[in-house]
PDB file of N, CA and C in Angstrom:
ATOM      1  N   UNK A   1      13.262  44.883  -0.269  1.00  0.00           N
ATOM      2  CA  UNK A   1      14.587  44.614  -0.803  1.00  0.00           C
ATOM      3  C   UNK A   1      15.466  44.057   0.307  1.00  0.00           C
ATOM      4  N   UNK A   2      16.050  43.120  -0.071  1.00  0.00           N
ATOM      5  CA  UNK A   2      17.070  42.538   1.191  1.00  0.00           C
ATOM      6  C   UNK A   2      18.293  42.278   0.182  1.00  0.00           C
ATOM      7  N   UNK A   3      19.216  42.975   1.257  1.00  0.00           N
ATOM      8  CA  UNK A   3      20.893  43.424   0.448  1.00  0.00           C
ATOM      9  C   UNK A   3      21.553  42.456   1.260  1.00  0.00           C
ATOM     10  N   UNK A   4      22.727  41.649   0.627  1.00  0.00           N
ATOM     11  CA  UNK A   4      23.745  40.569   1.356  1.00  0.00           C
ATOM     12  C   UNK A   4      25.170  41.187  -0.020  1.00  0.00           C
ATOM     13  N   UNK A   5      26.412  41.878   0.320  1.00  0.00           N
ATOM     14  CA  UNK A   5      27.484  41.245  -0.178  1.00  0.00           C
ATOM     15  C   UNK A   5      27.101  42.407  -1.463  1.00  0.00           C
ATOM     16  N   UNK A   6      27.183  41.657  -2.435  1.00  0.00           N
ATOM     17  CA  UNK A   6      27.074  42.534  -4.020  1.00  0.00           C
ATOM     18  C   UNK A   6      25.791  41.977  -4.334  1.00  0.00           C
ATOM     19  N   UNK A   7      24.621  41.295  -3.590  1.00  0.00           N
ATOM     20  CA  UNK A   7      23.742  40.735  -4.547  1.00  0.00           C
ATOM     21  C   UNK A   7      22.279  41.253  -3.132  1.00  0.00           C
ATOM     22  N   UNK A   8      21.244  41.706  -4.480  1.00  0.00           N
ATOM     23  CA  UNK A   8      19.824  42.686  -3.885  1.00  0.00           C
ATOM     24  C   UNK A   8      19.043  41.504  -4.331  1.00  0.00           C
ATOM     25  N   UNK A   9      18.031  41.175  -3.442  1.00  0.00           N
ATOM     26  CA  UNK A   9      16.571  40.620  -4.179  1.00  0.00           C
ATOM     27  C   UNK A   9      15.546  41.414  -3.822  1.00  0.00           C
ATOM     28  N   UNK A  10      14.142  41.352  -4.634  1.00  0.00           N
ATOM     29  CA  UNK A  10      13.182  42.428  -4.284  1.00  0.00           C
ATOM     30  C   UNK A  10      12.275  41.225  -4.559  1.00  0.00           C
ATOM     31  N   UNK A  11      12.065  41.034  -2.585  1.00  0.00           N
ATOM     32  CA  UNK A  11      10.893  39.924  -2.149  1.00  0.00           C
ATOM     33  C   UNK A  11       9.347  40.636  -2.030  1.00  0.00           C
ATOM     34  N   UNK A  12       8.230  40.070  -2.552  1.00  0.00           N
ATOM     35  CA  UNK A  12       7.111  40.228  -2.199  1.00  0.00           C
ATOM     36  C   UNK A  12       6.451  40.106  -0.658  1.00  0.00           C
ATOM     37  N   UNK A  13       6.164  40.391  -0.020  1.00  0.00           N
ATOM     38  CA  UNK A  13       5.689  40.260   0.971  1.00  0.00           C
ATOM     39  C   UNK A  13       4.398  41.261   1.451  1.00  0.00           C
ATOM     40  N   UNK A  14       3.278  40.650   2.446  1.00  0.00           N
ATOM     41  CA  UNK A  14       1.749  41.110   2.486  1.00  0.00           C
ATOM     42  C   UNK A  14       2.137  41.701   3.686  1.00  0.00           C
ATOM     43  N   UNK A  15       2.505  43.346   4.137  1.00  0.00           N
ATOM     44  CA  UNK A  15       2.021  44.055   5.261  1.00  0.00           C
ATOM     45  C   UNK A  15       0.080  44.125   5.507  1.00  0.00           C
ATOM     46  N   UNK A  16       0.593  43.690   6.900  1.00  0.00           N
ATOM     47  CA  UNK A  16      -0.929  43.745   7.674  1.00  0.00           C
ATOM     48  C   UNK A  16      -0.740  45.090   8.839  1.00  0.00           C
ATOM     49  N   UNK A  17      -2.109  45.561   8.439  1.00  0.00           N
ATOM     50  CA  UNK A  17      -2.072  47.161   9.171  1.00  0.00           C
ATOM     51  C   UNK A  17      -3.086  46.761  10.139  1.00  0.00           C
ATOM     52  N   UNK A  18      -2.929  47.492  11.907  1.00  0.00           N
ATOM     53  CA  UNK A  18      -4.146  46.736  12.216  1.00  0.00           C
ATOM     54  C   UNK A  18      -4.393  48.569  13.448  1.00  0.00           C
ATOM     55  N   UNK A  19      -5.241  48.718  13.928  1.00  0.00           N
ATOM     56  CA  UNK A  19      -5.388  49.871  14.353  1.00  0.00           C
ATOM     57  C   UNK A  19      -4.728  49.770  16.035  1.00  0.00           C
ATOM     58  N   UNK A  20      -4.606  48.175  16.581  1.00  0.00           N
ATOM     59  CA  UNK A  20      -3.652  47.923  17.443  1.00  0.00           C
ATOM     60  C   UNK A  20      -2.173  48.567  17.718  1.00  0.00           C
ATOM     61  N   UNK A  21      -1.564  48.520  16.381  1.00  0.00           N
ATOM     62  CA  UNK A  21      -0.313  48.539  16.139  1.00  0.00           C
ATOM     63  C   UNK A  21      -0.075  50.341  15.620  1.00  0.00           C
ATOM     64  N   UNK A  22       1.105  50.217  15.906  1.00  0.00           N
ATOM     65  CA  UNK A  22       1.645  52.142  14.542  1.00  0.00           C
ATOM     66  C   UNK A  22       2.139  51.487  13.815  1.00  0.00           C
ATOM     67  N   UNK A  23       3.039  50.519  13.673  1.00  0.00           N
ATOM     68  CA  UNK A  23       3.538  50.143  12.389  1.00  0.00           C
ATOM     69  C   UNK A  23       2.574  48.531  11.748  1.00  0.00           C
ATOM     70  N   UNK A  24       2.883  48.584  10.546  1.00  0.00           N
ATOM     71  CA  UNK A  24       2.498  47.404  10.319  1.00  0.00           C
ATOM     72  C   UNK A  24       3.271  45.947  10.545  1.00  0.00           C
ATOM     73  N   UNK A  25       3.156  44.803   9.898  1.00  0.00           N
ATOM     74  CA  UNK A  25       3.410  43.587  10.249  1.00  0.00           C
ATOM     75  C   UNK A  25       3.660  42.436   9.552  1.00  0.00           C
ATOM     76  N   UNK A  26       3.900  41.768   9.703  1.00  0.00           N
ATOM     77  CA  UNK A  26       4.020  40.635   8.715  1.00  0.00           C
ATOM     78  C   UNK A  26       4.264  38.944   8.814  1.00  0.00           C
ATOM     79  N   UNK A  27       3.116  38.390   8.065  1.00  0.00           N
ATOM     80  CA  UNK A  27       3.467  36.924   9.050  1.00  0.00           C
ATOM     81  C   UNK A  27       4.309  36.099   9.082  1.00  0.00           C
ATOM     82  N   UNK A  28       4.471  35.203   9.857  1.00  0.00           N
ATOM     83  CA  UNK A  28       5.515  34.377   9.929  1.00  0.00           C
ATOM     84  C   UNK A  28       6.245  33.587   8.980  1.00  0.00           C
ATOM     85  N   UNK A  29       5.672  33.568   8.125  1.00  0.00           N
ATOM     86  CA  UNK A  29       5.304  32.916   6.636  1.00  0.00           C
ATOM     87  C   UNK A  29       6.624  33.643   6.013  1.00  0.00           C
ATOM     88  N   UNK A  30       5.948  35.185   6.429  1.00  0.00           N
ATOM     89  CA  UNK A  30       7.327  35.679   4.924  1.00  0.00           C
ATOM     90  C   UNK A  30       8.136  36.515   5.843  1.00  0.00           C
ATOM     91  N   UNK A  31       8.058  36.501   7.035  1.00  0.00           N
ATOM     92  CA  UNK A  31       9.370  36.651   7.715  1.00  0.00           C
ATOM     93  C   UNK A  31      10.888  35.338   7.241  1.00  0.00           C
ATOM     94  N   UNK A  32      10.019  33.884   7.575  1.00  0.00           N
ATOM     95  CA  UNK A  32      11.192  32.965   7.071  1.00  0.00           C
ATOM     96  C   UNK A  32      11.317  33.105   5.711  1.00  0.00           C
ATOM     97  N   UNK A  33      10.348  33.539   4.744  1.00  0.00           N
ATOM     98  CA  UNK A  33      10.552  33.592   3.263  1.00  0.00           C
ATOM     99  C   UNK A  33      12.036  35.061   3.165  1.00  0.00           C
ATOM    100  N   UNK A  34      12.211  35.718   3.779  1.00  0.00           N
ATOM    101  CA  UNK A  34      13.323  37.142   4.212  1.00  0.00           C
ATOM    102  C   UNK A  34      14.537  36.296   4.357  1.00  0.00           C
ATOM    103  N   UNK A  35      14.576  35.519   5.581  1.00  0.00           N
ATOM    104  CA  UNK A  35      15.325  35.396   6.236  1.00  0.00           C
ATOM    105  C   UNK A  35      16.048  34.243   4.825  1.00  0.00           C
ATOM    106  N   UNK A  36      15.092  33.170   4.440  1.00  0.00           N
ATOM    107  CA  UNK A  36      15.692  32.262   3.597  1.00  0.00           C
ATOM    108  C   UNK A  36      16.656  33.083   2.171  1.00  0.00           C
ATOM    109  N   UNK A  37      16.064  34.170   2.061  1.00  0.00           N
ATOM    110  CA  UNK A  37      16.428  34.850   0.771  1.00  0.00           C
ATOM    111  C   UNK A  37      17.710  35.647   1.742  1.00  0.00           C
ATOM    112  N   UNK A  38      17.952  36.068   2.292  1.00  0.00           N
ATOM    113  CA  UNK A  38      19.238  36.528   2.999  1.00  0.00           C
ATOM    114  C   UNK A  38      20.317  35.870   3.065  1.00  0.00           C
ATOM    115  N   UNK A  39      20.015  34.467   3.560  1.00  0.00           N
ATOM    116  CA  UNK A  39      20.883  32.887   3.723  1.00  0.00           C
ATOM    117  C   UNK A  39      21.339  32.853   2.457  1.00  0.00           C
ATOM    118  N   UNK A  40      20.474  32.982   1.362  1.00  0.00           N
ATOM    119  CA  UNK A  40      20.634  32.204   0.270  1.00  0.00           C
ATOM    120  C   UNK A  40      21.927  33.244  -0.331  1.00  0.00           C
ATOM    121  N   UNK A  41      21.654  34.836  -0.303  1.00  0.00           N
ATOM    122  CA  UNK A  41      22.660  35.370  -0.517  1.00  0.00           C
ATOM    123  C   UNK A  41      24.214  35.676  -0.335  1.00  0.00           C
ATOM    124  N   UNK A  42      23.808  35.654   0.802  1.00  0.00           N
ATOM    125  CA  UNK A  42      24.991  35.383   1.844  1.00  0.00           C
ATOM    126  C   UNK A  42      25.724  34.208   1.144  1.00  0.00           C
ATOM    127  N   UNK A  43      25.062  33.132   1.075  1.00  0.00           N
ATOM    128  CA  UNK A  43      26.424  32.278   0.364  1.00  0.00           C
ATOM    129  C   UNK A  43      26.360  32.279  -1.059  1.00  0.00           C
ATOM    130  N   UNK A  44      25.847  33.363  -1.432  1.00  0.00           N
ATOM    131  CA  UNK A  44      26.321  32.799  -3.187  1.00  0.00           C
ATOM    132  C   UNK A  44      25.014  32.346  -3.607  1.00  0.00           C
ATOM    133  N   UNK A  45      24.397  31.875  -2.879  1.00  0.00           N
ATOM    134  CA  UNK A  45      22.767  31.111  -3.824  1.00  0.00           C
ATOM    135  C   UNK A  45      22.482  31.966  -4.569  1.00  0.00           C
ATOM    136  N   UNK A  46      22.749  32.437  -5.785  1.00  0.00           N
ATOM    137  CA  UNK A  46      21.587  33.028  -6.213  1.00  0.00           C
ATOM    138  C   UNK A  46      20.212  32.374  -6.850  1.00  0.00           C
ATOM    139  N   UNK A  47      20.118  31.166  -7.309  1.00  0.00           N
ATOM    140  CA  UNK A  47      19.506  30.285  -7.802  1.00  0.00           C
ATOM    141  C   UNK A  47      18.136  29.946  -6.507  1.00  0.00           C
ATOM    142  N   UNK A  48      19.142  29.727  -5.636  1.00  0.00           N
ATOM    143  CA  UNK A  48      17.774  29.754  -4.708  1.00  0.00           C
ATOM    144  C   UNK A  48      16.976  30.686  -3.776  1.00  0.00           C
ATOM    145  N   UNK A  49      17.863  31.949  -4.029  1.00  0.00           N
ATOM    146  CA  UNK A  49      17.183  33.540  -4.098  1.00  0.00           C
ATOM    147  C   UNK A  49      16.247  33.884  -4.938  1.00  0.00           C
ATOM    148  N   UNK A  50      16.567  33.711  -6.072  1.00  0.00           N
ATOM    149  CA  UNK A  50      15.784  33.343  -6.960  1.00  0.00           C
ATOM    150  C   UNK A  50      14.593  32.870  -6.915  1.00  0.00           C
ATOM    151  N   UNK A  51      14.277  32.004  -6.067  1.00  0.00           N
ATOM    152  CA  UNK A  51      13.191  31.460  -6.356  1.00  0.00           C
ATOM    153  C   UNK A  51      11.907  32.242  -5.340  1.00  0.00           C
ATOM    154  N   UNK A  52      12.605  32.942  -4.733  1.00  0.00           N
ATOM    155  CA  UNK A  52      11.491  33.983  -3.859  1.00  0.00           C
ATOM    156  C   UNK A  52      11.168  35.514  -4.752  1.00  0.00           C
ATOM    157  N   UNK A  53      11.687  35.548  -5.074  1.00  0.00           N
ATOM    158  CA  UNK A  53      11.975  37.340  -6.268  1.00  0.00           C
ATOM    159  C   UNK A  53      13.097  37.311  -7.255  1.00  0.00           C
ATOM    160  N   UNK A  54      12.953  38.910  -7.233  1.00  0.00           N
ATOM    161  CA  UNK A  54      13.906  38.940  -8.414  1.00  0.00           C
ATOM    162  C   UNK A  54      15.428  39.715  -7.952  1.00  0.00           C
ATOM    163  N   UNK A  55      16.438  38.659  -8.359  1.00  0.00           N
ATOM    164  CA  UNK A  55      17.841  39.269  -7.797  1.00  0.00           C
ATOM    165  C   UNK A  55      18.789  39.727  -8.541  1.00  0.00           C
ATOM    166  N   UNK A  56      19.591  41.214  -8.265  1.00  0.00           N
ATOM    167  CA  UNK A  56      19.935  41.833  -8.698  1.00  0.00           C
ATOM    168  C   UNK A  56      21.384  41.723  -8.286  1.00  0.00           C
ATOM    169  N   UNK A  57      22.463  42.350  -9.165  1.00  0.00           N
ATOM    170  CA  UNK A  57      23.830  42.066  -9.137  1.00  0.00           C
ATOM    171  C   UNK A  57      24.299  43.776  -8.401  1.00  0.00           C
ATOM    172  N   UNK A  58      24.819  44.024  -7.339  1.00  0.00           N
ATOM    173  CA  UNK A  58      25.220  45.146  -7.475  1.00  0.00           C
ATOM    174  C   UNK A  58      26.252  45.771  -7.759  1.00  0.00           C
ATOM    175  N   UNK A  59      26.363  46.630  -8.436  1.00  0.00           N
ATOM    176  CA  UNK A  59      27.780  47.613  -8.663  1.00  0.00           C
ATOM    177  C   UNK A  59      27.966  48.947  -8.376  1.00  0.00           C
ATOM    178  N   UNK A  60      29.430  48.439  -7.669  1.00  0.00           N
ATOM    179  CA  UNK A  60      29.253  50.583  -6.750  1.00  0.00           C
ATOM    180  C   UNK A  60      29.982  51.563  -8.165  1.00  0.00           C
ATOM    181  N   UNK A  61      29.414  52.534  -7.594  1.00  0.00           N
ATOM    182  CA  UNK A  61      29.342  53.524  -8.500  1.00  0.00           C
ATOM    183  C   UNK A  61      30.308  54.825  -7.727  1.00  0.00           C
ATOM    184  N   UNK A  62      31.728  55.129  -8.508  1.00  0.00           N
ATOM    185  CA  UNK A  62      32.202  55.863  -8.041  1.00  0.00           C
ATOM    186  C   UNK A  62      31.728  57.772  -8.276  1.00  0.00           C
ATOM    187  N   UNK A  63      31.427  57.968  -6.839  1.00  0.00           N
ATOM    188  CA  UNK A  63      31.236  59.898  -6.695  1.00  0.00           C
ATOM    189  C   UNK A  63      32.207  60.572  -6.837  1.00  0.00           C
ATOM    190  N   UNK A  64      31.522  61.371  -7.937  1.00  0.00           N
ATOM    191  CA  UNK A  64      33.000  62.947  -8.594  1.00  0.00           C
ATOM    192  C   UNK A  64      32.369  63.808  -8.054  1.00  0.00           C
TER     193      UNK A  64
END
């Protein structure tokens, strides 16, 4: 999930586990596929957020 402003997308992306590492990883590929879907939010794209996952509108929710 990558959050910008009032608007969530929920990007796909392939973690690679390797016995090198403790955490896993991810290639370069869908690091810029993140970063483009962040950009895109940030200004308002949703259309071309869109086109990596699925984007969501958010609304805060007031605590009683």
């Amino acid at each position: 999930m990558i959050h910008e402003g009032r608007f969530a997308a929920e990007v796909e992306i392939e973690l690679h586990y390797s016995d090198e590492s403790w955490s896993p990883t991810m290639s370069g590929a869908d690091a810029l596929k993140l970063e483009a879907v962040r950009e895109a939010l940030r200004s308002g794209d949703v259309r071309e957020a869109a086109k990596h996952g699925r984007v969501f509108e958010m609304t805060p929710v007031a605590a009683e």
